[in-house]
N, C-alpha and C. Protein backbone atom coordinates (compact mmCIF):
# COMPACT_ATOMS: atom_id res chain seq x y z
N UNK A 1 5.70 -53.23 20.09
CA UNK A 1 4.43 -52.62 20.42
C UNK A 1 3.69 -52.28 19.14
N UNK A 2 2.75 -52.44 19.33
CA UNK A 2 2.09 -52.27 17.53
C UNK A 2 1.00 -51.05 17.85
N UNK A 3 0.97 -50.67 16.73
CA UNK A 3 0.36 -49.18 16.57
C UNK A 3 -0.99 -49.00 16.53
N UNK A 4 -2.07 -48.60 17.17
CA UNK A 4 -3.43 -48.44 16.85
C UNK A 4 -3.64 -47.77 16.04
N UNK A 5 -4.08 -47.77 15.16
CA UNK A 5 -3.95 -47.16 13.99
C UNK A 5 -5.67 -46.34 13.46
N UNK A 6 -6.54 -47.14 14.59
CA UNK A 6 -7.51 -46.30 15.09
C UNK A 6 -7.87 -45.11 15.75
N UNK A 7 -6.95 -44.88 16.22
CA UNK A 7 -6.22 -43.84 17.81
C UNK A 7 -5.23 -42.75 16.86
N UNK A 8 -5.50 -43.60 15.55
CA UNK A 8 -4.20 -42.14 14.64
C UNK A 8 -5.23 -41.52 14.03
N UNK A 9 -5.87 -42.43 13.28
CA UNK A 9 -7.62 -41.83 12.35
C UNK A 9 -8.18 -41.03 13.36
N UNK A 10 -8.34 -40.86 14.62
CA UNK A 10 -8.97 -40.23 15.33
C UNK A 10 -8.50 -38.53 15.35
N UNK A 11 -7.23 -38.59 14.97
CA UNK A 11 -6.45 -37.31 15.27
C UNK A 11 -5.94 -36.59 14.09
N UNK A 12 -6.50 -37.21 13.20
CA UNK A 12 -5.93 -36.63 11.93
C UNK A 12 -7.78 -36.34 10.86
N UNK A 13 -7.82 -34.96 10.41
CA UNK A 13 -8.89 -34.86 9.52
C UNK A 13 -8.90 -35.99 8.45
N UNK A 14 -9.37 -36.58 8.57
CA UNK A 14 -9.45 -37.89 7.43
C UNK A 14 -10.06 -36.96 6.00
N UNK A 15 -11.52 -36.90 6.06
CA UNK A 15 -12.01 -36.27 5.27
C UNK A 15 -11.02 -34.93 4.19
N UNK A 16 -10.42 -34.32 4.82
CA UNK A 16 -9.70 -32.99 4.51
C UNK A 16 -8.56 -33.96 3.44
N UNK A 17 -7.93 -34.81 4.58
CA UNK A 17 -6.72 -35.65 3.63
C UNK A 17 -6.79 -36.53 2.86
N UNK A 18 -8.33 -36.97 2.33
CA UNK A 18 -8.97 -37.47 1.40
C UNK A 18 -9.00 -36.84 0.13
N UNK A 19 -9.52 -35.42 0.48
CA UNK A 19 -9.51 -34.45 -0.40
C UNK A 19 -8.58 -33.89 -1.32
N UNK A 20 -7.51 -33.93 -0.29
CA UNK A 20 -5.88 -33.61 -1.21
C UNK A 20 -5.37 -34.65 -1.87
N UNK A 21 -5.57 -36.30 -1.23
CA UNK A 21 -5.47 -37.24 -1.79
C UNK A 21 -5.89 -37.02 -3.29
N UNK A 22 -7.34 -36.90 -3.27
CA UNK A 22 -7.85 -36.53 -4.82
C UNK A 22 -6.98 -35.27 -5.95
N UNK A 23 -7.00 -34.45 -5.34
CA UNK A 23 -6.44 -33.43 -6.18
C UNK A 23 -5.00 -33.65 -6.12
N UNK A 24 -3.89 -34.23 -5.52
CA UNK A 24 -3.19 -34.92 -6.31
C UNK A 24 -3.24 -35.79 -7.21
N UNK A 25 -4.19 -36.90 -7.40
CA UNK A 25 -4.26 -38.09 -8.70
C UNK A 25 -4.80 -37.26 -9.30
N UNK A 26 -5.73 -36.01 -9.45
CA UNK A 26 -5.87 -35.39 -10.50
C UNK A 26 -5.02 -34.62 -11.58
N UNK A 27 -4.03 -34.17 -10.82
CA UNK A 27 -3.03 -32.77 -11.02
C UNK A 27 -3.57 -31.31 -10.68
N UNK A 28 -3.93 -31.26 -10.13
CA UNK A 28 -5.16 -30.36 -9.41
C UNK A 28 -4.44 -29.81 -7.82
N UNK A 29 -2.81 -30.31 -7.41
CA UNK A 29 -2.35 -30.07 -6.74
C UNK A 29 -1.42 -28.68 -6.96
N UNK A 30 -1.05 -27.85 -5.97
CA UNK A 30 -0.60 -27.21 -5.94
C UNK A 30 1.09 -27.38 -4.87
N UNK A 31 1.16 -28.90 -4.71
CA UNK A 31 2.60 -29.16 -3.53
C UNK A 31 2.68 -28.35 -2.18
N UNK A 32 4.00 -28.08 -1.98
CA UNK A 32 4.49 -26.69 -1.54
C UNK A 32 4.11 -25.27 -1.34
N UNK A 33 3.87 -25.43 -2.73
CA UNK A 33 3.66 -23.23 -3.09
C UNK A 33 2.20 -23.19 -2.44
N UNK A 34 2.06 -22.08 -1.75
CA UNK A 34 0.65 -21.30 -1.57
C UNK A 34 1.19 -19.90 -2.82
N UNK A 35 -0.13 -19.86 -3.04
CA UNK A 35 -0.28 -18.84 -3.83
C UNK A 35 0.09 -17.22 -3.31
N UNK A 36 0.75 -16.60 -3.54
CA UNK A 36 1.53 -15.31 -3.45
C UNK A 36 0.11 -14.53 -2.95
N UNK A 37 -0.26 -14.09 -1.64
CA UNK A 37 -0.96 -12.83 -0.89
C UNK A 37 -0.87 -12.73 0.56
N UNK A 38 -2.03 -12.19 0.84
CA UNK A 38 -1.90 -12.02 2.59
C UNK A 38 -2.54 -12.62 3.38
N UNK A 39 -2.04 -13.49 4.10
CA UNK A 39 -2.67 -14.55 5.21
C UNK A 39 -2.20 -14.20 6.51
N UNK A 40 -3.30 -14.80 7.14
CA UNK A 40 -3.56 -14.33 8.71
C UNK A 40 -2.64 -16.11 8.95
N UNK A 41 -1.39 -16.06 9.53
CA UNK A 41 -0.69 -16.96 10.15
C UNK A 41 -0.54 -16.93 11.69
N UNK A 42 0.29 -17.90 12.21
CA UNK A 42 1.07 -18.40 13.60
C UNK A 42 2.46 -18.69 12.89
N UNK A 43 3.36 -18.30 13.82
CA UNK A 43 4.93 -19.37 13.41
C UNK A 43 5.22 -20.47 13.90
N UNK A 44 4.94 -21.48 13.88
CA UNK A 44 5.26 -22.62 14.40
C UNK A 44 6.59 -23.00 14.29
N UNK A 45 7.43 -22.54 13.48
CA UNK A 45 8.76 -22.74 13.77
C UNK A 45 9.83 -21.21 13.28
N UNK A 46 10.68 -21.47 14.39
CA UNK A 46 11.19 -19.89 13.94
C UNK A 46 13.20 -20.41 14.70
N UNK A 47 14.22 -20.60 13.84
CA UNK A 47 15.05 -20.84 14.37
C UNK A 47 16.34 -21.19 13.77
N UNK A 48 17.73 -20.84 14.06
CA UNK A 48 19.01 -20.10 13.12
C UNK A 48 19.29 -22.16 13.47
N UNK A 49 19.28 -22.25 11.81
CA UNK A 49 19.49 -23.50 11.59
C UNK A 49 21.12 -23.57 10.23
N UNK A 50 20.76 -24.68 9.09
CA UNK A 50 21.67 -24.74 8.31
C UNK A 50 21.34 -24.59 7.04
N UNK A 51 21.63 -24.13 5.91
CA UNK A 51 21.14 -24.33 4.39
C UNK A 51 21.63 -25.75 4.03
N UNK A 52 21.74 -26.68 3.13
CA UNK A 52 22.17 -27.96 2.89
C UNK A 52 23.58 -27.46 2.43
N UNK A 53 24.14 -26.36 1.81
CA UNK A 53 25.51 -26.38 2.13
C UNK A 53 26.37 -26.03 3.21
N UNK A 54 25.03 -25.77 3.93
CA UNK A 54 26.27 -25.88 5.42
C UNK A 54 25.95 -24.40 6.29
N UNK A 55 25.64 -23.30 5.79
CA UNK A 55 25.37 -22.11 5.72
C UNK A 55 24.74 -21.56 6.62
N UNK A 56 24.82 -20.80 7.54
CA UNK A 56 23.81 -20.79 8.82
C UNK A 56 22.57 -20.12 8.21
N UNK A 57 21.46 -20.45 8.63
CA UNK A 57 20.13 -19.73 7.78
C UNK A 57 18.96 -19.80 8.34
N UNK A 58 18.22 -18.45 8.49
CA UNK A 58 17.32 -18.35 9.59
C UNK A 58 15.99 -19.23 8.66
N UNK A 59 15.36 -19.86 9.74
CA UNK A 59 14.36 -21.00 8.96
C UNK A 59 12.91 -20.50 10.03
N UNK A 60 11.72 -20.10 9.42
CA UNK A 60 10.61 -19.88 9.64
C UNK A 60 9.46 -20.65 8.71
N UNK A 61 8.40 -21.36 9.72
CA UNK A 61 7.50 -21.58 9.00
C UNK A 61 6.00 -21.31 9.01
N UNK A 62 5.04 -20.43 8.64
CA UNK A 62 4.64 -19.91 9.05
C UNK A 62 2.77 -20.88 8.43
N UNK A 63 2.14 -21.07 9.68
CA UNK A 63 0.78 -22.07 9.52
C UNK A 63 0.12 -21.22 9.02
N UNK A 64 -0.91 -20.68 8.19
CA UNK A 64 -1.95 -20.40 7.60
C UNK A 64 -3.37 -20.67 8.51
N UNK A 65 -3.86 -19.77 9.23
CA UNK A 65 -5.03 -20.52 10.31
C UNK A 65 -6.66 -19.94 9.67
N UNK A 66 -6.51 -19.25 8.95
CA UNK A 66 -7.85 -19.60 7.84
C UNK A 66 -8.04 -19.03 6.32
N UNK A 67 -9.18 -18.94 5.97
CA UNK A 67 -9.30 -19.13 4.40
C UNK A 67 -9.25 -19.71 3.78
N UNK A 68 -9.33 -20.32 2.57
CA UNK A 68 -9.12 -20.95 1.49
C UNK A 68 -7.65 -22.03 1.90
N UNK A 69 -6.59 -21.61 2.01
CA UNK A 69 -5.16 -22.32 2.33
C UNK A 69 -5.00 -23.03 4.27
N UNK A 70 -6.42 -22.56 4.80
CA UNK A 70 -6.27 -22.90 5.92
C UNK A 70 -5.04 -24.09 6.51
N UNK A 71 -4.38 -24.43 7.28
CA UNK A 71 -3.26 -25.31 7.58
C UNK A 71 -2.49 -25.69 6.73
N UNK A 72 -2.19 -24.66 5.49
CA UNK A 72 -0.79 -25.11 4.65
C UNK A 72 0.43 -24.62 5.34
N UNK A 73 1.24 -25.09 4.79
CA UNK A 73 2.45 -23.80 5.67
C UNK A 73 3.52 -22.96 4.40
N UNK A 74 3.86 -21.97 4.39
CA UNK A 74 4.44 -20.82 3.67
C UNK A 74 5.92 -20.96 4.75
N UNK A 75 7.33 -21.11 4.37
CA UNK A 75 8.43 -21.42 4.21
C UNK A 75 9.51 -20.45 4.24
N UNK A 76 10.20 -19.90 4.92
CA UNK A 76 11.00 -18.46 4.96
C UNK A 76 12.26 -19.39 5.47
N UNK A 77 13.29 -19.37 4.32
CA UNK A 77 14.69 -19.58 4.54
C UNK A 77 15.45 -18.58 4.14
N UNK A 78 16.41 -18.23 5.16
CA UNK A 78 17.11 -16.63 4.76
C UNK A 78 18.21 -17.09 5.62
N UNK A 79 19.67 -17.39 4.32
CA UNK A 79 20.68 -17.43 4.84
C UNK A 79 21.38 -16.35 5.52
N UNK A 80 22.09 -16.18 6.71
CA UNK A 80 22.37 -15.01 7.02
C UNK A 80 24.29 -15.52 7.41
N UNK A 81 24.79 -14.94 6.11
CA UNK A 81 26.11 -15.54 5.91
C UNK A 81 27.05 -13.99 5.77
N UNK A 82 25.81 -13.18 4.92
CA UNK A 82 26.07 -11.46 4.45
C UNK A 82 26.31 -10.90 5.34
N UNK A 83 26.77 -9.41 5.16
CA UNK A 83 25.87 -8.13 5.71
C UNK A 83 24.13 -8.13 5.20
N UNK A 84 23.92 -8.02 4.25
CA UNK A 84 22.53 -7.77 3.90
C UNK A 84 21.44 -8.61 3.74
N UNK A 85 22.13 -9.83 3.97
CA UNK A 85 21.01 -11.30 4.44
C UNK A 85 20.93 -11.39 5.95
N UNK A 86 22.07 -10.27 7.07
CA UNK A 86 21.41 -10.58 8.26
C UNK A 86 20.79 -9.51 8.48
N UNK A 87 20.88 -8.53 7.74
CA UNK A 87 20.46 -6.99 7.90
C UNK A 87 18.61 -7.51 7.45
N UNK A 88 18.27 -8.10 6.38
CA UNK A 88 16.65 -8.77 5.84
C UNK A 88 16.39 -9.17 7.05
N UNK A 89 17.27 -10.50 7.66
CA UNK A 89 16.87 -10.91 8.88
C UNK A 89 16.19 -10.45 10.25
N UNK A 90 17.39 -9.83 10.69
CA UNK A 90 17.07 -8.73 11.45
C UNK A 90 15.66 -7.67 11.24
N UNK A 91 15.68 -7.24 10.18
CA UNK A 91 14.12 -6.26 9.83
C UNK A 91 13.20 -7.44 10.25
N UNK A 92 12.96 -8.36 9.76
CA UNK A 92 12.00 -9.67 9.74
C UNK A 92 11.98 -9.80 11.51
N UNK A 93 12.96 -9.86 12.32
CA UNK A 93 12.50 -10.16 13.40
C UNK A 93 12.16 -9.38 14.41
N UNK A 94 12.74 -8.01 14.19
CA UNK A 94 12.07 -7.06 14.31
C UNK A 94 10.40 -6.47 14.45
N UNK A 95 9.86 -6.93 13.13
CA UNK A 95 8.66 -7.37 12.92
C UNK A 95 7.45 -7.51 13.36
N UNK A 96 8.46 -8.54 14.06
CA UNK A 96 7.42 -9.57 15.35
C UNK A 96 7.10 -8.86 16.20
N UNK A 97 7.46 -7.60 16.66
CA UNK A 97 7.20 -7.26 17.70
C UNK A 97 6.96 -7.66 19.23
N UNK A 98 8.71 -7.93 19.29
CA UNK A 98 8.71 -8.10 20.49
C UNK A 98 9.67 -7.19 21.58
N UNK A 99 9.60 -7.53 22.80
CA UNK A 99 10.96 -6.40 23.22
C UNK A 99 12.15 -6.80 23.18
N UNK A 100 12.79 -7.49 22.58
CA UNK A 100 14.43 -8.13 22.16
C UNK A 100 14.74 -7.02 21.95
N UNK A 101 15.85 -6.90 21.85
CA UNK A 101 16.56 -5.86 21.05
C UNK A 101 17.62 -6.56 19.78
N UNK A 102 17.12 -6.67 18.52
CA UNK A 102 17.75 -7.33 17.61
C UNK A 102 18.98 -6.67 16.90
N UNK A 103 20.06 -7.63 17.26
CA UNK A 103 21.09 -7.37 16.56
C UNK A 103 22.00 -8.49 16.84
N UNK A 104 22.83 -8.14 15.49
CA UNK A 104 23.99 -9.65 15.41
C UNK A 104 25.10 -9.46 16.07
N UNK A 105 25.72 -10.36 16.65
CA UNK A 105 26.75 -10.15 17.66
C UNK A 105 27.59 -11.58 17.65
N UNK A 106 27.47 -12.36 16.65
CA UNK A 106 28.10 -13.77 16.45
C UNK A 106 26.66 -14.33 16.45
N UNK A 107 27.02 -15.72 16.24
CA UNK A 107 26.22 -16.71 15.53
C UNK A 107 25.66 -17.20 16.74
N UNK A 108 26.51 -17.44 18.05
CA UNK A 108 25.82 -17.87 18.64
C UNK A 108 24.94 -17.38 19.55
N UNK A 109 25.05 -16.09 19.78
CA UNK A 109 24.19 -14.94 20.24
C UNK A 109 23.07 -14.66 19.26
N UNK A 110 23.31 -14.90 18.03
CA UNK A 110 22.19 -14.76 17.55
C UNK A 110 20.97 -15.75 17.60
N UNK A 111 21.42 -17.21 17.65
CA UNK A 111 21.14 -18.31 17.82
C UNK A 111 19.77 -18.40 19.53
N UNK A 112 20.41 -17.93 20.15
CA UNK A 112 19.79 -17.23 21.77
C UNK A 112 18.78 -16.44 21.15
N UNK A 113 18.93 -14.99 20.75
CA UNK A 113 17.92 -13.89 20.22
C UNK A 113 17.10 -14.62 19.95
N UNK A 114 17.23 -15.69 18.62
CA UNK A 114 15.97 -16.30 17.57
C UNK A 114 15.26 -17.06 19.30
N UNK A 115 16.08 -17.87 19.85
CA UNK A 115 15.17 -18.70 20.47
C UNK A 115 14.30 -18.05 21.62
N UNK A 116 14.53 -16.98 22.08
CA UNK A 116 14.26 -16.20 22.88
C UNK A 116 12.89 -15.33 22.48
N UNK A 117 12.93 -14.83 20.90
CA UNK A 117 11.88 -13.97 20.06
C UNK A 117 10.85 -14.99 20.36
N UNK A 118 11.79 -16.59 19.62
CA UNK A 118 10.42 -17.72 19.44
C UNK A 118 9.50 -17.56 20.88
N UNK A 119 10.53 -17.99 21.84
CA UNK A 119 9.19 -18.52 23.09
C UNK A 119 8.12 -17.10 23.18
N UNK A 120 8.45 -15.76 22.96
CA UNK A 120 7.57 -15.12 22.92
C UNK A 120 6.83 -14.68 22.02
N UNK A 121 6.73 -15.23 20.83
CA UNK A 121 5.89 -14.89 19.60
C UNK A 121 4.77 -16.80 19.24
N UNK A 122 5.21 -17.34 20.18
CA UNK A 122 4.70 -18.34 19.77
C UNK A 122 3.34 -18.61 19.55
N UNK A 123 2.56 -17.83 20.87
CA UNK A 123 0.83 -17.86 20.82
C UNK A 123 0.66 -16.66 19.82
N UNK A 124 1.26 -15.88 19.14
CA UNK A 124 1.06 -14.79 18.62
C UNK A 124 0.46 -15.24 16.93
N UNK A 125 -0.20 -14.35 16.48
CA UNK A 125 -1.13 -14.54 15.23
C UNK A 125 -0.29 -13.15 14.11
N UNK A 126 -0.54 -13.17 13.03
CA UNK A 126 0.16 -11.87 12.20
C UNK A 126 -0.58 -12.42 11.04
N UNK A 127 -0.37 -11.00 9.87
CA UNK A 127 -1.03 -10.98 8.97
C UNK A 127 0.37 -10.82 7.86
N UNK A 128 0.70 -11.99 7.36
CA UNK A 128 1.61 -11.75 6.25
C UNK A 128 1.54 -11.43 5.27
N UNK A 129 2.09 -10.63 4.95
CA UNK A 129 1.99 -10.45 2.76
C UNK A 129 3.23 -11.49 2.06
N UNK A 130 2.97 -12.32 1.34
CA UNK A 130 3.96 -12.87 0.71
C UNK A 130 3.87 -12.87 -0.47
N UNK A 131 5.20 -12.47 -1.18
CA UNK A 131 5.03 -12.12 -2.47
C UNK A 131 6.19 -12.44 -3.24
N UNK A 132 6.40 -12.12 -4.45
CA UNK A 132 7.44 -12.23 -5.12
C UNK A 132 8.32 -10.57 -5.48
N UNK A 133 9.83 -10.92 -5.47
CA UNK A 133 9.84 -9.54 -5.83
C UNK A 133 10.53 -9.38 -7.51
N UNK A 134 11.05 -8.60 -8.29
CA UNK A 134 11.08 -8.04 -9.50
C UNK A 134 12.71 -9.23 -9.68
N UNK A 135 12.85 -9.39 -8.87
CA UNK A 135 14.09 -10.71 -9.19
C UNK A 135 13.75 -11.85 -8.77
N UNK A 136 12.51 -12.18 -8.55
CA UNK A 136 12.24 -13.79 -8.70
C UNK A 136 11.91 -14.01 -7.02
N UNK A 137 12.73 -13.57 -6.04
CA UNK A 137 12.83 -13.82 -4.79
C UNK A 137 11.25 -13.77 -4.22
N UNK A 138 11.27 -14.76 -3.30
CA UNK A 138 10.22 -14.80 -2.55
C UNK A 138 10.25 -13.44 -1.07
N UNK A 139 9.08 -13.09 -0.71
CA UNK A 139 9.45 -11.82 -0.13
C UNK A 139 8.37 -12.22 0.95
N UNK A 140 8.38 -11.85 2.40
CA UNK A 140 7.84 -12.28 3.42
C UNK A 140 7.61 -10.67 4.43
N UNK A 141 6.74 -10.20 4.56
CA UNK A 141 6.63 -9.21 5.09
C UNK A 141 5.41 -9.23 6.54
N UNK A 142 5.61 -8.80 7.75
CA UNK A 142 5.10 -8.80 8.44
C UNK A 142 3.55 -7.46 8.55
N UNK A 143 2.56 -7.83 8.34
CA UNK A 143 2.13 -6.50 7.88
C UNK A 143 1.31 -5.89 9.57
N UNK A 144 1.34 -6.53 10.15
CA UNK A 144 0.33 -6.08 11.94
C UNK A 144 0.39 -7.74 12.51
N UNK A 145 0.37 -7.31 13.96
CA UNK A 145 0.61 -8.24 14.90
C UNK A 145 -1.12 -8.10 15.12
N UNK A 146 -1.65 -9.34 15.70
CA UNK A 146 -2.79 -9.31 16.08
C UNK A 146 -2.74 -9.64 17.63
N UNK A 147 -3.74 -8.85 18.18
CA UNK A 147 -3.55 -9.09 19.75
C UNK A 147 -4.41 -9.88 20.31
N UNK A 148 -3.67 -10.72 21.43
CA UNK A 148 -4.56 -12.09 21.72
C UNK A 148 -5.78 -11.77 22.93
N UNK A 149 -7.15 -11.51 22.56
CA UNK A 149 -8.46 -11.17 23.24
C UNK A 149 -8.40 -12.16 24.28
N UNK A 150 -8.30 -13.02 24.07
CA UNK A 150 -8.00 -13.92 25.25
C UNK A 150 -7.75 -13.81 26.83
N UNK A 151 -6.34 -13.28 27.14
CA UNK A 151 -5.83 -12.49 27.88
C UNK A 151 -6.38 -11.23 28.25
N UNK A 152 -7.27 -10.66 28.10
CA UNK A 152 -7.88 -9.36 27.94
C UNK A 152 -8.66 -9.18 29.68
N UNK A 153 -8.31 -8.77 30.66
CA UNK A 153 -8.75 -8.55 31.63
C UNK A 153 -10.68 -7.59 31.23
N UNK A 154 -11.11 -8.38 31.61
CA UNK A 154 -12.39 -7.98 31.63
C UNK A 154 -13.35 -7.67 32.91
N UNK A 155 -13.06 -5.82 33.36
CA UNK A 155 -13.79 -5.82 34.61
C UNK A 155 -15.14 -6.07 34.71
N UNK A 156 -16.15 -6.41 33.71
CA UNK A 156 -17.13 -6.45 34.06
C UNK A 156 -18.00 -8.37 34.56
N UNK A 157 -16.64 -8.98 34.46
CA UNK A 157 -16.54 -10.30 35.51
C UNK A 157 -16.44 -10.16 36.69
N UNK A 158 -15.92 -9.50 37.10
CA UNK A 158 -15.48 -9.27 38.51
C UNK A 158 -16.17 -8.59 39.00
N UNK A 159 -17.21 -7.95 38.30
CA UNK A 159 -19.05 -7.64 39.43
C UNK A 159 -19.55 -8.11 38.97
N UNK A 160 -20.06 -8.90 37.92
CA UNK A 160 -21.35 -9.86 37.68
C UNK A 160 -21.34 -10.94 39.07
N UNK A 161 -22.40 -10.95 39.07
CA UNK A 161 -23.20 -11.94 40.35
C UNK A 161 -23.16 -13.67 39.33
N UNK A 162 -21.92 -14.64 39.44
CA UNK A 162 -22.26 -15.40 38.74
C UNK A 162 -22.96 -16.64 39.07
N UNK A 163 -23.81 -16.52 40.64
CA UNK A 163 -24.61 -17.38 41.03
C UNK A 163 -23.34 -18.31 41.93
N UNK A 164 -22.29 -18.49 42.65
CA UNK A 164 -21.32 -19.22 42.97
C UNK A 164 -21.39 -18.87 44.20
């Protein structure tokens, strides 16, 4: 079956990925790294995966939905092998604000929790601070949940006369 490859240009910002095109042949790229502050994100992925040595490690990635970095993504791998790498963890999912009740209880219960937080944080928006801390470490902090207006029952629909 061969690929339309018209039907892909259609779905992808051409223009935008033109742009990065350029500022890579320049060196004008920045890869990976977003620059260390506070962005208004989504998590598009949130889930107790592996480190490449094997290591169970909670893996988050978090989309950037405007400003300057609009659709980059910022990267949260946190092995949780410790006490105090599941104890980070745990605060982090916490966070999210949801009604779980977070705590470790084996790997594979924890494994449930993460997937369970995910399906309910998924439409959810937050304002991250990401930073570095005084030992090099990258630091991921949840700073307010934003609430989705969307959903917002609005009585003054339900007496407007909408002509129907």
């Amino acid at each position: 079956m061969a690929i339309n490859w018209e039907d892909f240009d259609k779905d992808v910002d051409i223009e935008n990925l033109e742009k990065d095109v350029e500022k890579a042949s320049t060196g004008d790229w920045e890869g990976q790294d977003v620059p260390y502050g506070k962005y208004e994100v989504k998590i598009t992925k949130l889930e107790l995966t592996q480190s490449k040595k094997g290591d169970p490690m909670l893996s988050v990635w978090f989309q950037i939905i405007n400003g300057e970095q609009k659709d980059r993504f910022i990267f949260m791998n946190q092995v949780v092998l410790q006490g105090f790498q599941i104890h980070t963890a745990n605060e982090f999912l916490r966070s999210l604000e949801t009604d779980e009740t977070v705590e470790f209880k084996g790997y594979a219960k924890y494994n449930i929790l993460i997937l369970n937080i995910y399906e309910k944080i998924v439409d959810n928006e937050y304002e991250l601070d990401y930073q570095e801390n005084k030992k090099g470490y990258k630091t991921f902090k949840i700073l307010q949940k934003f609430t989705n207006t969307e959903n917002v029952n609005n009585s003054s629909l339900e007496t407007e006369d909408l002509g129907w």
